[in-house]
Protein backbone atom coordinates (compact mmCIF):
# COMPACT_ATOMS: atom_id res chain seq x y z
CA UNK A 1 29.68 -137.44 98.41
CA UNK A 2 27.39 -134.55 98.13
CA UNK A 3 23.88 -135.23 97.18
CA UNK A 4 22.18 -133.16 93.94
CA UNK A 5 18.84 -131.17 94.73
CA UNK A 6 17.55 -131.55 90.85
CA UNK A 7 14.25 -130.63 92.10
CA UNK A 8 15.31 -126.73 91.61
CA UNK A 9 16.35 -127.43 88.02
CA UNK A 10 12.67 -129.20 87.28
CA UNK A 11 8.91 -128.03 86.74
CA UNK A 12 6.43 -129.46 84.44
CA UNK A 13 7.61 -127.97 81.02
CA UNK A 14 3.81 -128.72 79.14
CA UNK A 15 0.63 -129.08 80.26
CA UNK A 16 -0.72 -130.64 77.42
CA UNK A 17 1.55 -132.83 75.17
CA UNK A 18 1.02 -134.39 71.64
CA UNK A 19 0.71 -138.04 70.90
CA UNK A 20 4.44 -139.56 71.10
CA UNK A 21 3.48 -141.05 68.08
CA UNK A 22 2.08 -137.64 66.65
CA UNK A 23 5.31 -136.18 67.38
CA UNK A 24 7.46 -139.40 65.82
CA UNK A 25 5.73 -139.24 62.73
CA UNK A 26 6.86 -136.04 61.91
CA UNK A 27 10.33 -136.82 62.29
CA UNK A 28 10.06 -138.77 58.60
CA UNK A 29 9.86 -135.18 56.98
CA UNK A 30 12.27 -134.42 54.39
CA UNK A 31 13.17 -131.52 51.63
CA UNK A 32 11.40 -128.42 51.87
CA UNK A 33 12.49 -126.21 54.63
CA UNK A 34 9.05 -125.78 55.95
CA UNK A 35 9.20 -129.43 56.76
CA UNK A 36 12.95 -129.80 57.75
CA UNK A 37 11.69 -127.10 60.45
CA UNK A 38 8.76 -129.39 61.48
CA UNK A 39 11.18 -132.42 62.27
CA UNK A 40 13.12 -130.41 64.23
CA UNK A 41 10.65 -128.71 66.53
CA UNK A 42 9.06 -132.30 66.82
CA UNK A 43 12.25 -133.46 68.12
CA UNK A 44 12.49 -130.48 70.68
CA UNK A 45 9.24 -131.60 71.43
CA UNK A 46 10.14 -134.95 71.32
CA UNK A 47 13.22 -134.30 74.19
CA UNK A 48 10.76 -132.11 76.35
CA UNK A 49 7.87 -134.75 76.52
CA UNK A 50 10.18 -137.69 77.35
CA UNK A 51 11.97 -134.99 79.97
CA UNK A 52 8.62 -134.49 81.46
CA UNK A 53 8.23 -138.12 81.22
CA UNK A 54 11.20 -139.05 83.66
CA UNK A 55 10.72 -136.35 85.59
CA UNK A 56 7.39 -137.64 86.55
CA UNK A 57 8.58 -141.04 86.94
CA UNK A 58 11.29 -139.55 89.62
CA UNK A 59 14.37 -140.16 87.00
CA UNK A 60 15.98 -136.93 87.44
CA UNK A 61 19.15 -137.77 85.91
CA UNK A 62 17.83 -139.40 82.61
CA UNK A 63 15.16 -136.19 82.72
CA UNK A 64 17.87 -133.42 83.24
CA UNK A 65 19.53 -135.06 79.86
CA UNK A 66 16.72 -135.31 77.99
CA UNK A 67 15.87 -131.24 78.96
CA UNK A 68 19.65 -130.40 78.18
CA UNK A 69 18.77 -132.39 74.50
CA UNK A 70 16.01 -130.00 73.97
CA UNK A 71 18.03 -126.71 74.97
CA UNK A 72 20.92 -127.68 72.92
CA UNK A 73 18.84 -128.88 69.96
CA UNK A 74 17.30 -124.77 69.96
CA UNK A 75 20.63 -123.37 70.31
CA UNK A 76 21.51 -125.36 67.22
CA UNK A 77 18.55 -123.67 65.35
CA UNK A 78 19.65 -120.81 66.16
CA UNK A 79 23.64 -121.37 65.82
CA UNK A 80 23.62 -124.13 63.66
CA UNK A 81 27.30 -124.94 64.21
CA UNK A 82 26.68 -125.64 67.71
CA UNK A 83 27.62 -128.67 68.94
CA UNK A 84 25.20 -130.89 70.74
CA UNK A 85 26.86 -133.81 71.88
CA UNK A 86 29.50 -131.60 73.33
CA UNK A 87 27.10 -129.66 75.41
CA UNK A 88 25.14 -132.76 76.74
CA UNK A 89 27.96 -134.70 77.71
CA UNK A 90 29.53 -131.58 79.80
CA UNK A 91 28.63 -131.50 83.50
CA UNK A 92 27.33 -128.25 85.18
């Protein structure tokens, strides 16, 4: 069974990260567009701290998902009939 070097797929993504809470509470946004856009950065953001997270803890699988989230959840923005789950669950 060959062994996966994730350390090539990793860095630090942000120096300095918001307040998990901070970041949660702007999830609860609703209606205007300015604030529909706000939840959904904050849960890019949201993806890329816990990413960081688990990477830092060593838990390169759980912080490879996590980063593959965040990526999918932009191309969405961008292409908003991309699908997610599809991309996450696929292995590279």
């Amino acid at each position: 069974m060959a062994v996966k070097m994730h350390e090539v797929s990793f860095g630090s993504v942000l120096p300095v990260m918001r307040r998990k809470e901070d970041i949660l509470a702007d999830f609860e946004v609703a209606g205007r567009a300015t604030e529909i856009s706000k939840a959904k950065i904050s849960e890019i953001e949201f993806y890329i701290r816990e990413g960081d997270s688990h990477f830092r803890q060593r838990e390169h699988d759980a912080a490879l998902t996590k980063f593959k989230k965040a990526r999918a959840s932009i191309y969405q923005l961008l292409h908003p009939g991309f699908d997610v789950g599809s991309y996450v669950g696929r292995k590279d």
